[in-house]
PDB file of N, CA and C in Angstrom:
ATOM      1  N   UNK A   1     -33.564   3.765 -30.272  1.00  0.00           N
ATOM      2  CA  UNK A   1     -32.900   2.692 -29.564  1.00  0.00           C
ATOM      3  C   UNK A   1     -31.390   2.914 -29.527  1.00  0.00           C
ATOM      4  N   UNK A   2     -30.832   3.171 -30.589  1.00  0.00           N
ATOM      5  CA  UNK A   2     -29.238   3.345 -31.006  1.00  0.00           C
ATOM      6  C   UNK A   2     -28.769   4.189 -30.130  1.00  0.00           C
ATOM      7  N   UNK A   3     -29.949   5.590 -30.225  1.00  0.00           N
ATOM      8  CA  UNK A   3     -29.355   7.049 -29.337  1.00  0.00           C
ATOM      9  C   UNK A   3     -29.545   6.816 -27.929  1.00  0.00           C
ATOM     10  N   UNK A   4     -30.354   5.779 -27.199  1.00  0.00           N
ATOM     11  CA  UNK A   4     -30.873   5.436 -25.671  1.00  0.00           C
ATOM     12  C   UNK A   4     -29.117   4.880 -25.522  1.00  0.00           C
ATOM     13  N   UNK A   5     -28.650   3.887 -26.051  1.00  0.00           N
ATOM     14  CA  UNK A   5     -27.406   2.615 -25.992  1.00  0.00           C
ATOM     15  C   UNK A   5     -26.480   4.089 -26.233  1.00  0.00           C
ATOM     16  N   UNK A   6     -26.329   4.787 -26.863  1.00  0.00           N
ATOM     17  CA  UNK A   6     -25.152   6.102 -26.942  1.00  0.00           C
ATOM     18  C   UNK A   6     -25.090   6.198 -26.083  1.00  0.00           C
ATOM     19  N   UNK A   7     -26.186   7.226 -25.345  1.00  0.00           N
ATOM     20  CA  UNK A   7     -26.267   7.982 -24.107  1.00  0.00           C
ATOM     21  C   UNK A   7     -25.845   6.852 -22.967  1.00  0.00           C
ATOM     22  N   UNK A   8     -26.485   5.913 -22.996  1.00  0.00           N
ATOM     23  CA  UNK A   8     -25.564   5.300 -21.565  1.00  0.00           C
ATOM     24  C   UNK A   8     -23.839   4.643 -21.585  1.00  0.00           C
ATOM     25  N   UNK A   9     -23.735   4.505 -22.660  1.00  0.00           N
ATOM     26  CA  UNK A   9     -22.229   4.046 -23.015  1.00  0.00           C
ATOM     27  C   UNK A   9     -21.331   5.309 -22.595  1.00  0.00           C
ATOM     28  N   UNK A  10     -21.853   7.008 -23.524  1.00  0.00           N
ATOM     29  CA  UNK A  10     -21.026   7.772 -23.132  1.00  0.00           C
ATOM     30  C   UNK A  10     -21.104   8.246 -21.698  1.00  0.00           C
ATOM     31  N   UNK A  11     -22.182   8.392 -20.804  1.00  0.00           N
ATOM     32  CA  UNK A  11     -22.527   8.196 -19.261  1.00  0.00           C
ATOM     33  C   UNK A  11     -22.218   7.464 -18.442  1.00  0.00           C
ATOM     34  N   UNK A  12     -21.583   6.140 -19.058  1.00  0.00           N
ATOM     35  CA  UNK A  12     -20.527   5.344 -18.463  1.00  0.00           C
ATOM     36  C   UNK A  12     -18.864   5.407 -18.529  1.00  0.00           C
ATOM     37  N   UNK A  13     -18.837   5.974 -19.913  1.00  0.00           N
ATOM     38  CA  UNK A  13     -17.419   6.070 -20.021  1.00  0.00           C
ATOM     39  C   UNK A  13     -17.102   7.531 -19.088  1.00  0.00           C
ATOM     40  N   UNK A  14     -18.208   8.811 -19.062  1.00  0.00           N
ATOM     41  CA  UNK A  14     -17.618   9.671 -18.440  1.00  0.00           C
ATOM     42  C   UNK A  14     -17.467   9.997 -16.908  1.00  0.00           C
ATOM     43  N   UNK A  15     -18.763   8.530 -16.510  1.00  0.00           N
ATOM     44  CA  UNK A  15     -18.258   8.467 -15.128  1.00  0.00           C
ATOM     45  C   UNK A  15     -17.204   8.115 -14.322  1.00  0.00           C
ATOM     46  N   UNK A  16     -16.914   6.991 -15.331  1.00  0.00           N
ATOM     47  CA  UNK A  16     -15.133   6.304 -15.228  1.00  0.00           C
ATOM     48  C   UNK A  16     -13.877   7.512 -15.091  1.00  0.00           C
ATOM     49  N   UNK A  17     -14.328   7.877 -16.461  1.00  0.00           N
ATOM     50  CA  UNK A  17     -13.273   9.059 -16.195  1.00  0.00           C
ATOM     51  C   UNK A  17     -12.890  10.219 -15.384  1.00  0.00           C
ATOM     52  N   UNK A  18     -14.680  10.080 -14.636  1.00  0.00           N
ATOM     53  CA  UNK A  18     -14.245  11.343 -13.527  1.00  0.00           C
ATOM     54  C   UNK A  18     -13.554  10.696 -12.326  1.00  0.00           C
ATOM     55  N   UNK A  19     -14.486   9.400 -12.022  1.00  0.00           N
ATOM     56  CA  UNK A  19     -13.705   8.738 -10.937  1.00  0.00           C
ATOM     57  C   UNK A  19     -11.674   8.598 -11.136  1.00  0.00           C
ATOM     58  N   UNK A  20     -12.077   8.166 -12.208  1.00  0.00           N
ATOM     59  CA  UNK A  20     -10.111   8.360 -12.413  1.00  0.00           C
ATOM     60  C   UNK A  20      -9.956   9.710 -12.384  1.00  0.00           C
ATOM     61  N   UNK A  21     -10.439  10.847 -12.699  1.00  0.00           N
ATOM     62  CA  UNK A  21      -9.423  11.697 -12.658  1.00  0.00           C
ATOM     63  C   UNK A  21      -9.614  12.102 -10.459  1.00  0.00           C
ATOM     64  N   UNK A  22     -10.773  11.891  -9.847  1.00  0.00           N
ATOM     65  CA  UNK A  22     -10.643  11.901  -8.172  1.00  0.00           C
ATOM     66  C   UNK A  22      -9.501  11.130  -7.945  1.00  0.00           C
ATOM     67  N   UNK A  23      -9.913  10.042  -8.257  1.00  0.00           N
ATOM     68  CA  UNK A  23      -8.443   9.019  -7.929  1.00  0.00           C
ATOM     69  C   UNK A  23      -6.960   9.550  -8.475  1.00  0.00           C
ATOM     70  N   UNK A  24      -6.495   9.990  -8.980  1.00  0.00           N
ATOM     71  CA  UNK A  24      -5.602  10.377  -9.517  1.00  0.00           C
ATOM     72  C   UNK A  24      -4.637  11.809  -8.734  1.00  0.00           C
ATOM     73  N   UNK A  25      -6.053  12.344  -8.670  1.00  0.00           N
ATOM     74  CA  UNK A  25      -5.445  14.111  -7.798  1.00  0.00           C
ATOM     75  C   UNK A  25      -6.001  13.720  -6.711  1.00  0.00           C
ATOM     76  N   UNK A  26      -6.736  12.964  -6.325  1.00  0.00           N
ATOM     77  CA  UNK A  26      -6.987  12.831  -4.874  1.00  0.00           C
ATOM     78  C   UNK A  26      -5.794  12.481  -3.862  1.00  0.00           C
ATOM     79  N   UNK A  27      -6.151  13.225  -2.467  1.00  0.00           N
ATOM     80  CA  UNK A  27      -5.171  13.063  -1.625  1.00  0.00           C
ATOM     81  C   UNK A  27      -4.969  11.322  -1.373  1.00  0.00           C
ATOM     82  N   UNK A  28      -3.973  10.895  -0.414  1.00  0.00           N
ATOM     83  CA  UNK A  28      -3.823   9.617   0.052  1.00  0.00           C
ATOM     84  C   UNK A  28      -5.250   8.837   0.293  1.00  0.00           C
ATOM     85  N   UNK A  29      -5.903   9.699   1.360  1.00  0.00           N
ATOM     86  CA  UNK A  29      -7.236   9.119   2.396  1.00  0.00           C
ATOM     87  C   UNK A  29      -8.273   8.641   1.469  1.00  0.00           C
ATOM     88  N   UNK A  30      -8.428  10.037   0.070  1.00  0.00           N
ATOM     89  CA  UNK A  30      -9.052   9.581  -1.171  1.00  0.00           C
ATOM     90  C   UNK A  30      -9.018   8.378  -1.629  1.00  0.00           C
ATOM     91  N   UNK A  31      -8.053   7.696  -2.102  1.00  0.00           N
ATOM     92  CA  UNK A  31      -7.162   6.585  -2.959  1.00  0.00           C
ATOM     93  C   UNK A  31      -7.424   5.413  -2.143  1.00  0.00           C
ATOM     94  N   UNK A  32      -7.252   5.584  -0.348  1.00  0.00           N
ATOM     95  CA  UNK A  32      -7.333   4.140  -0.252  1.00  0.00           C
ATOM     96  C   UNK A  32      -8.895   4.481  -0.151  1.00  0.00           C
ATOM     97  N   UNK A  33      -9.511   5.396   0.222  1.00  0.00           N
ATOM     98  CA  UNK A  33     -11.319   5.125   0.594  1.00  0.00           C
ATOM     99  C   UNK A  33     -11.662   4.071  -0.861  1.00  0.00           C
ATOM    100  N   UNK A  34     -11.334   5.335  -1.975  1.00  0.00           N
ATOM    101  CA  UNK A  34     -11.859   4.782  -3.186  1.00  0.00           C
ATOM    102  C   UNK A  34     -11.518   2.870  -2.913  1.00  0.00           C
ATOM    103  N   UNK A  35     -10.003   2.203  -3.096  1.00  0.00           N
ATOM    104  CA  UNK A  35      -9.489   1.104  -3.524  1.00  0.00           C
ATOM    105  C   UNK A  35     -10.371   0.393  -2.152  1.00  0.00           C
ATOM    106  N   UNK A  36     -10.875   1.015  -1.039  1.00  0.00           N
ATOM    107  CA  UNK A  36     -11.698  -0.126   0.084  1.00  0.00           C
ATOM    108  C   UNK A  36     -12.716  -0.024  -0.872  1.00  0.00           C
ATOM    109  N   UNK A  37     -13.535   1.184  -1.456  1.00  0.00           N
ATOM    110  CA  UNK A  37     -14.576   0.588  -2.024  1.00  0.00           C
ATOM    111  C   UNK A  37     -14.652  -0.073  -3.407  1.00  0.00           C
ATOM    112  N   UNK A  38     -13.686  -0.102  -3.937  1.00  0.00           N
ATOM    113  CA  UNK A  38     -13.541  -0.766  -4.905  1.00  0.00           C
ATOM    114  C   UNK A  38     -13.407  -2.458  -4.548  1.00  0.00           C
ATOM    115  N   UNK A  39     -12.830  -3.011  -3.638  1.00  0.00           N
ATOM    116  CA  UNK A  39     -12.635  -4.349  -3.386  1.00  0.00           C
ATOM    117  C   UNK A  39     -13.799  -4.154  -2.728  1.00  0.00           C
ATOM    118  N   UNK A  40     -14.401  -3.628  -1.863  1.00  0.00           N
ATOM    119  CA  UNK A  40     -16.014  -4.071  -1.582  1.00  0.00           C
ATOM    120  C   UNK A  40     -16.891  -4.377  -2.278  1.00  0.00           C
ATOM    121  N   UNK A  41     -17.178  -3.861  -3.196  1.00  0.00           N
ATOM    122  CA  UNK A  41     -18.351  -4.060  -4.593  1.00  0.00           C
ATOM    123  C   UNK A  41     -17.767  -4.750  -5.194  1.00  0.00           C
ATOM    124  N   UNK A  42     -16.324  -4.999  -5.130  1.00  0.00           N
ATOM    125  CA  UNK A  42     -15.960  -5.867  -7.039  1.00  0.00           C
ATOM    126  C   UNK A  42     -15.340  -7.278  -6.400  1.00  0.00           C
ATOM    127  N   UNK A  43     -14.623  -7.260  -5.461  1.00  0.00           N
ATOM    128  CA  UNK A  43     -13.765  -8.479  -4.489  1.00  0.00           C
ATOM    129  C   UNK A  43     -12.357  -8.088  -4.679  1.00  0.00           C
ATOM    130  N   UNK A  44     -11.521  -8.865  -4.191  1.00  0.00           N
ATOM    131  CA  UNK A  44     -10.288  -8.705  -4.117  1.00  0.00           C
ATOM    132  C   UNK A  44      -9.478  -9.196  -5.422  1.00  0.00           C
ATOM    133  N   UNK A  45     -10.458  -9.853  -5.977  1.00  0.00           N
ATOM    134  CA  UNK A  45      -9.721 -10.523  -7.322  1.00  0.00           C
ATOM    135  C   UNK A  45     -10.186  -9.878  -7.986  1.00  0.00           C
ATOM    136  N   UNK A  46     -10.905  -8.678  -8.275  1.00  0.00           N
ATOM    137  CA  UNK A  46     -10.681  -7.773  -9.457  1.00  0.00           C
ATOM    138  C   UNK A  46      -9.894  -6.781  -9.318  1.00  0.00           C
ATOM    139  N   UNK A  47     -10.014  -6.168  -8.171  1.00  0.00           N
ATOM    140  CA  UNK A  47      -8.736  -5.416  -7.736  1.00  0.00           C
ATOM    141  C   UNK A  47      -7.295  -6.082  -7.802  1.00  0.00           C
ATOM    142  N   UNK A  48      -7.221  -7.059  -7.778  1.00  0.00           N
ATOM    143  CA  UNK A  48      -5.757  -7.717  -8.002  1.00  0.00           C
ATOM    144  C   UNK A  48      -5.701  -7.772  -9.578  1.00  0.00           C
ATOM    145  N   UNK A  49      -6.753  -8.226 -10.509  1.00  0.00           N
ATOM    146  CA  UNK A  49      -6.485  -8.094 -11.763  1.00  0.00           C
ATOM    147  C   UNK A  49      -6.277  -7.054 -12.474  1.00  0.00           C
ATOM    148  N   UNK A  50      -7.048  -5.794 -11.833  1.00  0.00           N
ATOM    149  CA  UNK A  50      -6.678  -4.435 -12.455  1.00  0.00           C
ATOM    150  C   UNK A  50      -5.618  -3.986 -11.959  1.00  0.00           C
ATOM    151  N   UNK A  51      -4.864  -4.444 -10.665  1.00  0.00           N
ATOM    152  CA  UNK A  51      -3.538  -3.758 -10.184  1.00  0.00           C
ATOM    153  C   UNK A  51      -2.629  -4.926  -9.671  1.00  0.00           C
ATOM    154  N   UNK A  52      -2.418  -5.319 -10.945  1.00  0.00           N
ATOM    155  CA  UNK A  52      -0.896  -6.642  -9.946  1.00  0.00           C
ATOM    156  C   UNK A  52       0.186  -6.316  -9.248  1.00  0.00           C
ATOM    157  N   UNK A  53       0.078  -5.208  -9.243  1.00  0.00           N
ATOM    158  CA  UNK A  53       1.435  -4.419  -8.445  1.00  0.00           C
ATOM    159  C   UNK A  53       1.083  -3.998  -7.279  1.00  0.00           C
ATOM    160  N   UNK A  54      -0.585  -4.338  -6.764  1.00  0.00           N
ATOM    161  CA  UNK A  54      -0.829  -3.726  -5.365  1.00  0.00           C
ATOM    162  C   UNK A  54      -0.201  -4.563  -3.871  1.00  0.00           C
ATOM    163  N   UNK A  55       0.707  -5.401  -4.109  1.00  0.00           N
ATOM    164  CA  UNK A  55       1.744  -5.748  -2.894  1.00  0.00           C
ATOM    165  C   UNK A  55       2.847  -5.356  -2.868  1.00  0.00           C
ATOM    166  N   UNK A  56       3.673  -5.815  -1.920  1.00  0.00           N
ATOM    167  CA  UNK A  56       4.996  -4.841  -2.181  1.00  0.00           C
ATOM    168  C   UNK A  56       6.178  -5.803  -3.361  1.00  0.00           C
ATOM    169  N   UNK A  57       5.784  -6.761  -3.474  1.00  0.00           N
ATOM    170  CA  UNK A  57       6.174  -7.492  -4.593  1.00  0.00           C
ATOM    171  C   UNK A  57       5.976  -7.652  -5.884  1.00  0.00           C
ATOM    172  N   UNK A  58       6.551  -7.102  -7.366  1.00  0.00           N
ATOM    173  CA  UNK A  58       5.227  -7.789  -8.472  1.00  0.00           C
ATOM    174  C   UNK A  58       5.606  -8.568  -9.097  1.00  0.00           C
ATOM    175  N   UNK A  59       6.560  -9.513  -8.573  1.00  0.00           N
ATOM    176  CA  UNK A  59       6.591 -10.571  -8.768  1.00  0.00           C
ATOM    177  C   UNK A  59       6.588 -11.754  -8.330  1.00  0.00           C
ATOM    178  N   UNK A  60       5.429 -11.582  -7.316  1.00  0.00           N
ATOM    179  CA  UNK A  60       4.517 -12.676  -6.651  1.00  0.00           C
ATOM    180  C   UNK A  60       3.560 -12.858  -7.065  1.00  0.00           C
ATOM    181  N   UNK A  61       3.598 -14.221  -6.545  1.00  0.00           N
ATOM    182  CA  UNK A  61       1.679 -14.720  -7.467  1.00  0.00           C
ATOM    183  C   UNK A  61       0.895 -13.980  -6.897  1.00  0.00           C
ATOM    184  N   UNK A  62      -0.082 -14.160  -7.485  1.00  0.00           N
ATOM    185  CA  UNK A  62      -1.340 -13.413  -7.082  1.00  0.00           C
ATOM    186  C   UNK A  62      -2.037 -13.580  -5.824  1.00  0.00           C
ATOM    187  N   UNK A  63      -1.895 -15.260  -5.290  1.00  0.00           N
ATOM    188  CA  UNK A  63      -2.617 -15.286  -3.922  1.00  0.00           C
ATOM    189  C   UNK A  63      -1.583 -14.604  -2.904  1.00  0.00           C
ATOM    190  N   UNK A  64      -0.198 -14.653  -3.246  1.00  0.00           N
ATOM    191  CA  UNK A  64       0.430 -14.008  -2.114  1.00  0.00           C
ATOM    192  C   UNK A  64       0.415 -12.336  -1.854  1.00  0.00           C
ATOM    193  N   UNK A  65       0.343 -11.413  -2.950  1.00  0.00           N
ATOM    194  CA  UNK A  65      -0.713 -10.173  -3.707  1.00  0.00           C
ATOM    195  C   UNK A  65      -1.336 -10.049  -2.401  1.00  0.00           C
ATOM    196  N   UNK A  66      -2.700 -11.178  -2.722  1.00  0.00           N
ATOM    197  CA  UNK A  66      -3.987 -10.929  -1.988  1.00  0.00           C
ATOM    198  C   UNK A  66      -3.969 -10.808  -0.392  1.00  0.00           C
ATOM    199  N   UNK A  67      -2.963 -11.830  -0.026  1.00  0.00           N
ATOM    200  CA  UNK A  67      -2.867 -12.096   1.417  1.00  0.00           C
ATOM    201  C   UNK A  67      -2.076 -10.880   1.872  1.00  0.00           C
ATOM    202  N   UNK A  68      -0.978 -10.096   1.154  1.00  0.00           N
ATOM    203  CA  UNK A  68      -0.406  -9.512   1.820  1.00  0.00           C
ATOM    204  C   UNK A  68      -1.364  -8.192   1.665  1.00  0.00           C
ATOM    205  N   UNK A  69      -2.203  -7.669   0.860  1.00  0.00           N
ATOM    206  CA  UNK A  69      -3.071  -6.815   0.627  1.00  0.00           C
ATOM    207  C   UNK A  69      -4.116  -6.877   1.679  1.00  0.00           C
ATOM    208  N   UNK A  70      -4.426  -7.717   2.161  1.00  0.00           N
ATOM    209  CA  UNK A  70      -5.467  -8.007   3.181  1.00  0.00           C
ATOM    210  C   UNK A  70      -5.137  -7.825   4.187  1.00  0.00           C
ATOM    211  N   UNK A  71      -3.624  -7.937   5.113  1.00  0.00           N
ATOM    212  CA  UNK A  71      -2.928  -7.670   5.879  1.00  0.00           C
ATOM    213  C   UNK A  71      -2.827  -6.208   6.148  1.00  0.00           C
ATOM    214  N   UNK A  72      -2.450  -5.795   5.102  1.00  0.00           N
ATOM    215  CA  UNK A  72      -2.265  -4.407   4.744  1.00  0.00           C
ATOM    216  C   UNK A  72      -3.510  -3.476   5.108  1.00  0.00           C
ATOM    217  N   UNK A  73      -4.553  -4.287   4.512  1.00  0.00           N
ATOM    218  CA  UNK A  73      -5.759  -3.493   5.111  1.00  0.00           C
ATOM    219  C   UNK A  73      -6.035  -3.524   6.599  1.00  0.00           C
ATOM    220  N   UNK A  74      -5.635  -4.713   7.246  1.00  0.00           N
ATOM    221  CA  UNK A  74      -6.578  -4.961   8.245  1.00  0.00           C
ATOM    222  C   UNK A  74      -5.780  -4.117   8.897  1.00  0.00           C
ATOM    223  N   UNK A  75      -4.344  -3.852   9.173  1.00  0.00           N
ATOM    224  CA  UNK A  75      -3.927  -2.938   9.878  1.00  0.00           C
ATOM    225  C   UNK A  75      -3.913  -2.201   9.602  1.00  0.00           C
ATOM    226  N   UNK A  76      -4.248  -0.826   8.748  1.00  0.00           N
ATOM    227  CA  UNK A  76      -4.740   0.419   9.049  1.00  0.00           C
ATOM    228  C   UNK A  76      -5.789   0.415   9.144  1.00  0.00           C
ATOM    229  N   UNK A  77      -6.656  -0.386   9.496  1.00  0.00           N
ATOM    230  CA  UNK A  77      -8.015   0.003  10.364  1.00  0.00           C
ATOM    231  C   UNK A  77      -8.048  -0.446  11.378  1.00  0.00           C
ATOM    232  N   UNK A  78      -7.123  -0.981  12.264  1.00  0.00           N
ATOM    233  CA  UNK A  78      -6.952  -1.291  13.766  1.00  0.00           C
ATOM    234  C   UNK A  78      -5.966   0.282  13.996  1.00  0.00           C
ATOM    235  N   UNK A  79      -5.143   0.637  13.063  1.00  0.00           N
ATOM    236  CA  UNK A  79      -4.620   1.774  13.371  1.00  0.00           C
ATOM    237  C   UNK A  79      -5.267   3.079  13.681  1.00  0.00           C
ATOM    238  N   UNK A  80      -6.547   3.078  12.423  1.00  0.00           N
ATOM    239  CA  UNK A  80      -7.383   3.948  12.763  1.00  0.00           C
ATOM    240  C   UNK A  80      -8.812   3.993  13.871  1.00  0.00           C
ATOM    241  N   UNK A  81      -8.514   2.718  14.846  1.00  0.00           N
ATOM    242  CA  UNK A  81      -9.297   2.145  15.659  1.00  0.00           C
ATOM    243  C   UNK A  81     -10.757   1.349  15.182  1.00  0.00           C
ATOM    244  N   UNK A  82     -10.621   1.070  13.975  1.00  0.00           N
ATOM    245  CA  UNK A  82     -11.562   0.113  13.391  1.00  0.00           C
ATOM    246  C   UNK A  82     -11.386  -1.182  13.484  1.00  0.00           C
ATOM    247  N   UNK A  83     -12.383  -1.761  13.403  1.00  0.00           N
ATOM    248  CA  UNK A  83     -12.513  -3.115  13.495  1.00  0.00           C
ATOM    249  C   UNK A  83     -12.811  -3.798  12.415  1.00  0.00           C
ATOM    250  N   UNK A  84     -12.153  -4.707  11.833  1.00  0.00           N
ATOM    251  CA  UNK A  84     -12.713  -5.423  10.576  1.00  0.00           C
ATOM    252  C   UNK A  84     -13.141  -7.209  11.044  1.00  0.00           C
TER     253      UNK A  84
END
């Protein structure tokens, strides 16, 4: 039982770590794909809690964070001719 709970703890921690190290050396296109799919699966309020600095302000509250982050998204995917 102990060694089943190992194996997935360390299979979790080393998936984390690979994803951080993509994210990290990954080019630009990498970083935001990853951070769209990261606010897809998790929402925008975990992504704001793991990165309070993702507006151009960090010292705005958090809903203003979110709104300007959302902005942010929606136009580079009208830029890249997407539709959200």
């Amino acid at each position: 039982m102990w060694h089943l709970l190992d194996l997935i703890l360390v299979s979790i921690l080393v998936s984390l770590s690979a994803l951080y190290i993509v994210y990290a050396l990954g080019s630009m296109q990498v970083k935001r794909r990853m951070l769209e799919l990261l606010i897809r699966c998790c929402g925008l309020r975990v992504y704001a809690l793991f990165s309070p600095r993702a507006g151009s302000c960090s010292h705005c509250p958090a809903e203003l964070q979110k709104r300007n982050l959302v902005r942010k998204f929606r136009r580079s995917g009208t830029h890249n001719g997407k539709s959200t």
